[in-house]
Protein backbone atom coordinates (compact mmCIF):
# COMPACT_ATOMS: atom_id res chain seq x y z
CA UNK A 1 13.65 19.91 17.36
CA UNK A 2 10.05 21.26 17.63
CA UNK A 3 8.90 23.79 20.56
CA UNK A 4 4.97 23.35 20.90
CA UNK A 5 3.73 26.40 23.00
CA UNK A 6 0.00 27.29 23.93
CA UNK A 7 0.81 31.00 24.19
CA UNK A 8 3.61 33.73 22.18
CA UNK A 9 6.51 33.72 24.10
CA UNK A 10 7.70 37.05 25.81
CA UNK A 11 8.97 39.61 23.14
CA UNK A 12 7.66 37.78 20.00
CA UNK A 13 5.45 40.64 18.87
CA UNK A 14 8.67 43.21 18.60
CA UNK A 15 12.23 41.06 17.61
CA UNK A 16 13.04 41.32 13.53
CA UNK A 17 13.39 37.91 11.85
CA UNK A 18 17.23 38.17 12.69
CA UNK A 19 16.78 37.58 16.51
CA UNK A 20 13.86 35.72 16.95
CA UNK A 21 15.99 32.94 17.79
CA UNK A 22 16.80 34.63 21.35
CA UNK A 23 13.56 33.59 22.45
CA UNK A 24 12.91 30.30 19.73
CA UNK A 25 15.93 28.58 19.29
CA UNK A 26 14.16 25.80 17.11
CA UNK A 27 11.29 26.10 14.84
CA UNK A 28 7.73 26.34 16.66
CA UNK A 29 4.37 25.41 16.71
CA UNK A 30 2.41 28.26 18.47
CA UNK A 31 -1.15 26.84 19.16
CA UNK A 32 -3.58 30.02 20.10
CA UNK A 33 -7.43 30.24 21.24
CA UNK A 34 -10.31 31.30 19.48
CA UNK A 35 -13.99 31.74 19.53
CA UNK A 36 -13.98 29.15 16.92
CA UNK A 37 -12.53 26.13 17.44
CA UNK A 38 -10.78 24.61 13.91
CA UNK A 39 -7.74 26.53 13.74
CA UNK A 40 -6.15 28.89 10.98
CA UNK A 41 -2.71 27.16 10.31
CA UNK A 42 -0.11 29.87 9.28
CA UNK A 43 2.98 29.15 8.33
CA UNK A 44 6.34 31.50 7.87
CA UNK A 45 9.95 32.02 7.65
CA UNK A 46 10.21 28.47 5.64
CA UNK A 47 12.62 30.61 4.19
CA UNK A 48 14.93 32.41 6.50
CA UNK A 49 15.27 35.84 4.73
CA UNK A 50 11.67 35.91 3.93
CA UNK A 51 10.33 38.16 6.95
CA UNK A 52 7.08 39.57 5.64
CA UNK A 53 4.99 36.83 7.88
CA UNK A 54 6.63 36.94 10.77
CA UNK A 55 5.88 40.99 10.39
CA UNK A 56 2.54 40.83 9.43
CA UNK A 57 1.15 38.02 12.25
CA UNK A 58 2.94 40.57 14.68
CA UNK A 59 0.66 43.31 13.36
CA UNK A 60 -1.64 41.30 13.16
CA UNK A 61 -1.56 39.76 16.91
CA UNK A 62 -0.89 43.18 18.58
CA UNK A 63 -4.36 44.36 17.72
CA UNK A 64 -5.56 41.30 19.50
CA UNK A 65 -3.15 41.11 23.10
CA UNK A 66 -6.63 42.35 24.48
CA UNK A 67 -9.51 40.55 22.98
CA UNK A 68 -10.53 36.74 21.51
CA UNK A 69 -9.26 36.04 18.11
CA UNK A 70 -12.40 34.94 16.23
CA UNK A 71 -11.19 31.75 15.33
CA UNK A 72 -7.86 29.51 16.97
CA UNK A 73 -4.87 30.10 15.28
CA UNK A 74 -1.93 28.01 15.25
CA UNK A 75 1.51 29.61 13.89
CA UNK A 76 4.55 27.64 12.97
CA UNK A 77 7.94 29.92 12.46
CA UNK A 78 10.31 27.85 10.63
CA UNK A 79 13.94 28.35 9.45
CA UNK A 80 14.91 30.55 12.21
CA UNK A 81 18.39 29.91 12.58
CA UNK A 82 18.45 30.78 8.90
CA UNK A 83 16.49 33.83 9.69
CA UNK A 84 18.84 35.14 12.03
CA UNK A 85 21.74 35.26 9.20
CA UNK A 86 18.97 36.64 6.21
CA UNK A 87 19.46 33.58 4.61
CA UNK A 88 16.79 31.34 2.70
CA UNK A 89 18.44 28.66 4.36
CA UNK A 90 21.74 27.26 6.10
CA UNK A 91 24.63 25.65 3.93
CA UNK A 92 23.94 21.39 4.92
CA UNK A 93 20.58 22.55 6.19
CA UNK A 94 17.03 21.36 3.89
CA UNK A 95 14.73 23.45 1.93
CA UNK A 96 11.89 23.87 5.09
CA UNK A 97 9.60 24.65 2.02
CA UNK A 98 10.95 20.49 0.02
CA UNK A 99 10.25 18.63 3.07
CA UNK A 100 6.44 18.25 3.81
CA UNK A 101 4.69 14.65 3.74
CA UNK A 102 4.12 14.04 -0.24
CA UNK A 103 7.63 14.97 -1.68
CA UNK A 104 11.03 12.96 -1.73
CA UNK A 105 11.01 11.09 1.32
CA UNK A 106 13.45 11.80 3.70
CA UNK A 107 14.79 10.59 7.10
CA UNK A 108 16.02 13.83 8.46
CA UNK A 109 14.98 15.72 11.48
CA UNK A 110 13.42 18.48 9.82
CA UNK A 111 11.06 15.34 7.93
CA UNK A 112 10.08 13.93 11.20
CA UNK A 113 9.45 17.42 12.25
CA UNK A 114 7.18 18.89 8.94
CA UNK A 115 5.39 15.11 9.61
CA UNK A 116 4.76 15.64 13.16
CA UNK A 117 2.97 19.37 12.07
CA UNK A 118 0.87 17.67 9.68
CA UNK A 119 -0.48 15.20 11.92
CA UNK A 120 -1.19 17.64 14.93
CA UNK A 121 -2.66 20.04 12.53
CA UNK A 122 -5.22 17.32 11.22
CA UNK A 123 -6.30 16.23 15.36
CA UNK A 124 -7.23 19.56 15.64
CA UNK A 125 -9.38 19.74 12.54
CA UNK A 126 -7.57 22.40 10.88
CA UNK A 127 -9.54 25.01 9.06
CA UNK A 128 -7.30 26.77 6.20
CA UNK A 129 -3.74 26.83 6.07
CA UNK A 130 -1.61 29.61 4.83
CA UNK A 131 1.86 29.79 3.68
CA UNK A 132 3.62 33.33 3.83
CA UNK A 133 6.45 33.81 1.45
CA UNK A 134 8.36 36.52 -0.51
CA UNK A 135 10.39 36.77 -3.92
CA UNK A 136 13.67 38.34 -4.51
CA UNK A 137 12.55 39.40 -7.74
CA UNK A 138 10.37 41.77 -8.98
CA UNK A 139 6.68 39.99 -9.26
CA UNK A 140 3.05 41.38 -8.29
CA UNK A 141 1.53 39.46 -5.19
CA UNK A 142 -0.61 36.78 -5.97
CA UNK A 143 -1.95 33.12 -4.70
CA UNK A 144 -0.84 29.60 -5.20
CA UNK A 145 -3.13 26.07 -5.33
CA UNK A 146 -2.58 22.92 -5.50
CA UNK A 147 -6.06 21.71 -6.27
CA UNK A 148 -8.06 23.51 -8.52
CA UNK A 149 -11.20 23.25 -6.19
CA UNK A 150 -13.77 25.64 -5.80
CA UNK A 151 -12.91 25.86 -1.63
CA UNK A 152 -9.23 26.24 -2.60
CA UNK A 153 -9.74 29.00 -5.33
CA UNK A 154 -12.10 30.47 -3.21
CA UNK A 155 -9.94 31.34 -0.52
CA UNK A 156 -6.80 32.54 -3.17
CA UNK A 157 -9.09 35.06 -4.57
CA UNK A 158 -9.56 36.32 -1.00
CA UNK A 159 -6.04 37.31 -1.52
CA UNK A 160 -6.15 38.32 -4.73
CA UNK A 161 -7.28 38.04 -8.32
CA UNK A 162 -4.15 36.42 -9.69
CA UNK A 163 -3.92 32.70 -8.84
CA UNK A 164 -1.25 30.08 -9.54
CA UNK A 165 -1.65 26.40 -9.73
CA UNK A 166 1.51 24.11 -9.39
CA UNK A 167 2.02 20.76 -8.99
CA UNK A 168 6.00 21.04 -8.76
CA UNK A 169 7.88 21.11 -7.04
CA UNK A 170 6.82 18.65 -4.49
CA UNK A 171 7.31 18.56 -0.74
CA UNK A 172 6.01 21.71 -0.18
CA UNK A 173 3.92 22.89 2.62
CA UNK A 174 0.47 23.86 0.70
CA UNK A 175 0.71 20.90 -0.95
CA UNK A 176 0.96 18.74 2.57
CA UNK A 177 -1.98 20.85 4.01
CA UNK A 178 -4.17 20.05 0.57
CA UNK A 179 -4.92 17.04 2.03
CA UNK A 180 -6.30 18.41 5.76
CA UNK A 181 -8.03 21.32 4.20
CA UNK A 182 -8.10 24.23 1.77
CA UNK A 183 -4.28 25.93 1.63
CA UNK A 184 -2.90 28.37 -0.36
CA UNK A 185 0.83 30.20 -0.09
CA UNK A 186 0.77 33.87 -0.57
CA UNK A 187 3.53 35.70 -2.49
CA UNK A 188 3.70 38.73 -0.53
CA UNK A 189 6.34 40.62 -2.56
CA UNK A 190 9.77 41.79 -1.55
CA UNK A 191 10.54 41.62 1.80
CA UNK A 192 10.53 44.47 4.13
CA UNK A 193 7.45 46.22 1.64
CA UNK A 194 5.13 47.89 3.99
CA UNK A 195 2.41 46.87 1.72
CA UNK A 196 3.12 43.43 1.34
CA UNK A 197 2.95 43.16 5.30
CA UNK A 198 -0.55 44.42 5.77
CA UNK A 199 -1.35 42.86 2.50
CA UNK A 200 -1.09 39.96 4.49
CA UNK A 201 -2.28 40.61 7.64
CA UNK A 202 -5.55 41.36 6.22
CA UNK A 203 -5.80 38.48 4.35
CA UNK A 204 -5.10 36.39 7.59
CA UNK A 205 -7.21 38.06 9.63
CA UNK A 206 -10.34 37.95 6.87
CA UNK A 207 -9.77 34.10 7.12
CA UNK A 208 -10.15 34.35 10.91
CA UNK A 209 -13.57 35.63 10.86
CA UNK A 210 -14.41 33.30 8.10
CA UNK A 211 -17.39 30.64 9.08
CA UNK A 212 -17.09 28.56 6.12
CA UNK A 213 -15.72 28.60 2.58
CA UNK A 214 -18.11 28.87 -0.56
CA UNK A 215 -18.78 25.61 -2.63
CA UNK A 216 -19.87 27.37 -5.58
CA UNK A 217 -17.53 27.94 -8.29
CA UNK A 218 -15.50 31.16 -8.36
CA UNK A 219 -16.58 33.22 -10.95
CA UNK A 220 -14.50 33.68 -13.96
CA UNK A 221 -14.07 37.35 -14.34
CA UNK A 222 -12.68 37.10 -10.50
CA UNK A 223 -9.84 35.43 -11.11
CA UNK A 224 -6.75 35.22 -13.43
CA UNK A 225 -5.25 31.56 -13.41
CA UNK A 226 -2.44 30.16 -14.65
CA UNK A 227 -0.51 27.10 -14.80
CA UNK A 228 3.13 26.47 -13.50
CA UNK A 229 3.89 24.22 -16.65
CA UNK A 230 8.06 24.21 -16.58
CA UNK A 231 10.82 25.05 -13.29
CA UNK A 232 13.77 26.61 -15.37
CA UNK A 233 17.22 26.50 -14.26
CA UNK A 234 21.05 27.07 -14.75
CA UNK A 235 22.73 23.33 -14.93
CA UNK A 236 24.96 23.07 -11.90
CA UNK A 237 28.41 22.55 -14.14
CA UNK A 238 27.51 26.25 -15.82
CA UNK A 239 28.92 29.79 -14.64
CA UNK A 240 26.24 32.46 -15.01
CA UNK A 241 25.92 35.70 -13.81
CA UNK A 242 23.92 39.10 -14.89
CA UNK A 243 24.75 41.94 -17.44
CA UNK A 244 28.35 42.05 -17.98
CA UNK A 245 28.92 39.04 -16.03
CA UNK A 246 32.10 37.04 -17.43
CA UNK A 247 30.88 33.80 -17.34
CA UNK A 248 29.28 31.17 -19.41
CA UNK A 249 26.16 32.02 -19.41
CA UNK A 250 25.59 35.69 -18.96
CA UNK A 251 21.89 36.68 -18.42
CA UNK A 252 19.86 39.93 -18.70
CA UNK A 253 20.75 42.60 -16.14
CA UNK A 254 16.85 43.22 -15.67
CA UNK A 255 15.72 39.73 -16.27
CA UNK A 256 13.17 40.28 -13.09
CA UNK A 257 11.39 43.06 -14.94
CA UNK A 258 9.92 40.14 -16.94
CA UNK A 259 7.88 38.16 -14.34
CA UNK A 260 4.60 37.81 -15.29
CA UNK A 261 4.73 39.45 -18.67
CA UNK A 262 3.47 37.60 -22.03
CA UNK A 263 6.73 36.94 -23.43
CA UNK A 264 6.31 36.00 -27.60
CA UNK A 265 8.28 33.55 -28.86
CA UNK A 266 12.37 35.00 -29.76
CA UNK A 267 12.46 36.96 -26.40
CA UNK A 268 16.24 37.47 -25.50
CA UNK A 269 17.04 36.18 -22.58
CA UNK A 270 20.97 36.13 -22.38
CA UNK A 271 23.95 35.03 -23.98
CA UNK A 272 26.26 31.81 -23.81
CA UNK A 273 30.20 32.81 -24.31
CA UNK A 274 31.43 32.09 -27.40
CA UNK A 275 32.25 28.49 -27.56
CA UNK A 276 30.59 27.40 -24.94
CA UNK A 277 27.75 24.86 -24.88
CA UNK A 278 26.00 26.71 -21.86
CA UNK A 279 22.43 27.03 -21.69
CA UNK A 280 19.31 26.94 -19.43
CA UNK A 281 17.56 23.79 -18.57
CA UNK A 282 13.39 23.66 -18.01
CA UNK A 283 11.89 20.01 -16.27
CA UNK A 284 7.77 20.09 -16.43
CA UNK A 285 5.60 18.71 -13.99
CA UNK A 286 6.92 15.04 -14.42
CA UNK A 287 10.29 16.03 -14.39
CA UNK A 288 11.15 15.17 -18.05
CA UNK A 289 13.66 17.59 -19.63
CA UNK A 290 11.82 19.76 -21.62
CA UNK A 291 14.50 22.59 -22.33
CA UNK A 292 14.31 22.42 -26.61
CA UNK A 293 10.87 23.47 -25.70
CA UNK A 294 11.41 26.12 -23.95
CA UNK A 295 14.63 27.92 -25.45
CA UNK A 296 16.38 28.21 -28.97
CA UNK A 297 19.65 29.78 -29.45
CA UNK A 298 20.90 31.91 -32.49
CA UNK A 299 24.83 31.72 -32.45
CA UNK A 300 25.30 32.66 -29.25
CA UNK A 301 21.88 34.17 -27.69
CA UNK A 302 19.49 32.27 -25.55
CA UNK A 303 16.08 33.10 -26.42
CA UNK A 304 12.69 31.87 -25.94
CA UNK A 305 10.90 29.17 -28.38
CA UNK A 306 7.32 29.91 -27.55
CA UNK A 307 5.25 32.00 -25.84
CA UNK A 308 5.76 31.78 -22.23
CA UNK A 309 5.14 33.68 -18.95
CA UNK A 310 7.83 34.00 -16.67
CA UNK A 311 7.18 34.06 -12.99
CA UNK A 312 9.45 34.09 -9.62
CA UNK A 313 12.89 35.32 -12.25
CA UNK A 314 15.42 36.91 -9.72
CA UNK A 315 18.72 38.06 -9.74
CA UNK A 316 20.39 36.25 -6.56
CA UNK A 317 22.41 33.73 -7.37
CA UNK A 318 22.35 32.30 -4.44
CA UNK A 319 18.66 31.57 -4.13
CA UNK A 320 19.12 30.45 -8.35
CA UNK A 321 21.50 27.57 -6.83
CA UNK A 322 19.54 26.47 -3.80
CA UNK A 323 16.04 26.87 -5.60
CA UNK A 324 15.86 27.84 -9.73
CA UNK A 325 15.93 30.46 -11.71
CA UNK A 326 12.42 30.66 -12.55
CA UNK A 327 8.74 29.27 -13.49
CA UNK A 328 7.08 29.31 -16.69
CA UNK A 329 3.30 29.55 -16.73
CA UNK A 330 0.17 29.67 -19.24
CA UNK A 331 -3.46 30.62 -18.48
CA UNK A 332 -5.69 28.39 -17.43
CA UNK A 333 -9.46 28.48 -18.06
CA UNK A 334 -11.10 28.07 -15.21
């Protein structure tokens, strides 16, 4: 179900997310020439209705129809028969961004497919990879590791000063690509933000020209790291929905306006009906069920038990079904 091309089809650089698939009707692997060899891996559109790399390698490649890119680039566009509905992904279809060598193992096409990236990526010596993604909620752009390694960090903090580090979920492509050569995924925003497209596109095109990564340490006052330590969701069995919602579990209206803030300990989060048993559910890195942690509840309010940072919280169900509700983090020294 893979297309492997040595050049961008014709009309790549100007169709939307929502009809690429007139001219890719499966995912692709778009291998591209350089002045340097090891290629810049780039991937997008693991998620269908996040369109802010397919926008920003199109900048991006315009500027260079008429000279060498300074180093190869190879571009993979995912989900784009999800794209071309603005959907994350396809009822019966995989998460494209749960599938990479290293997570549950699976027998499906789109396995065989993530496996067969991974191992043409590593015969050509691949370089840095980069994973382009957006949130539906509100959160500031920032970088995600899977290693805290000084060639890894280094190359976040190219992006940006804020830097997370995550070992869950698995199956993810950064996490794949960790073992080839430094990776990060960038969260780029909201989709359609002019800012969060050249925000990217710079950062891509810095890593083109790069010649090598530093192996010094990065230094401390460069970078703000924290820790995914718990995935927090809404149990499958449980209604929810947001401000006056009449369900079981009715959250904040604004809950998004909390990513990334210091929450203390007692922060409201929502309210279970009365009666009702309904709550949310956190799993930490190991997947033990660490929820009593995480929340208390006072008659009928969900609040938190300890201080936490929120990250990723949006307000689309949907994606809340397919994916969770949220991540809480702490700093990390680095």
């Amino acid at each position: 179900m893979l297309t492997i091309l040595d050049h961008l089809p014709p009309g790549f650089l100007d169709l939307d997310a929502t009809r690429l698939h007139e001219i890719l009707p499966d995912p692709a692997l778009i291998h591209l020439p350089g002045r340097r060899p090891e290629p810049v891996f780039v991937s997008m559109l693991l998620h269908g209705n996040e369109d802010t790399g397919l926008r920003a390698m199109q900048a991006l490649l315009r500027e260079y129809q008429d000279r060498e890119l300074p180093r190869a680039l190879s571009i993979f566009t995912g989900n784009v028969s999800a794209a071309r509905f603005g959907l994350r992904r396809l009822d019966g279809q995989p998460d494209y961004n749960r599938i990479w060598p290293g997570g549950e193992p699976g027998d499906s096409p789109e396995h065989a497919m993530m496996r067969d990236i991974v191992d043409i990526m590593r015969a050509r010596r691949v370089f840095a990879s980069i994973d382009i993604h957006n949130n539906t909620g509100l959160n500031p752009h920032y970088a995600c590791v899977n290693r805290l390694d000084d060639a890894f960090l280094h190359l976040a903090t190219l992006f940006g000063r804020t830097v997370v580090y995550f070992l869950r979920p698995t199956g993810v492509q950064s996490m794949a690509f960790a073992e080839l050569c430094p990776s990060v995924t960038i969260e780029c925003g909201q989709p359609g933000q002019d800012y969060g497209i050249e925000h990217a596109r710079e950062f891509v095109e810095a890593c083109l020209h790069l010649a090598e990564l530093p192996a010094h340490p990065v230094a401390a006052h460069d970078i703000d790291l924290f820790h995914t330590v718990a995935i927090v969701t809404v149990p499958p069995a449980v209604s929810f929905g947001f401000g006056e919602a009449d369900t079981e579990l009715r959250l904040l209206g604004d809950l998004d306006y909390l990513n990334f803030r210091e929450l203390p300990a007692g922060t409201l989060l929502g309210w279970a009906r009365t009666g009702s048993h309904a709550g949310l559910a956190a799993h930490n890195e190991t997947g033990e069920d660490v929820s009593a942690r995480y929340f208390s509840r006072d008659g009928g309010e969900i609040r938190t038990a300890r201080r936490v940072m929120p990250s990723m919280l949006t307000l689309d169900t949907r994606v809340i079904r397919q994916d969770c509700l949220c991540y809480f983090m702490e700093r990390l020294d680095i």
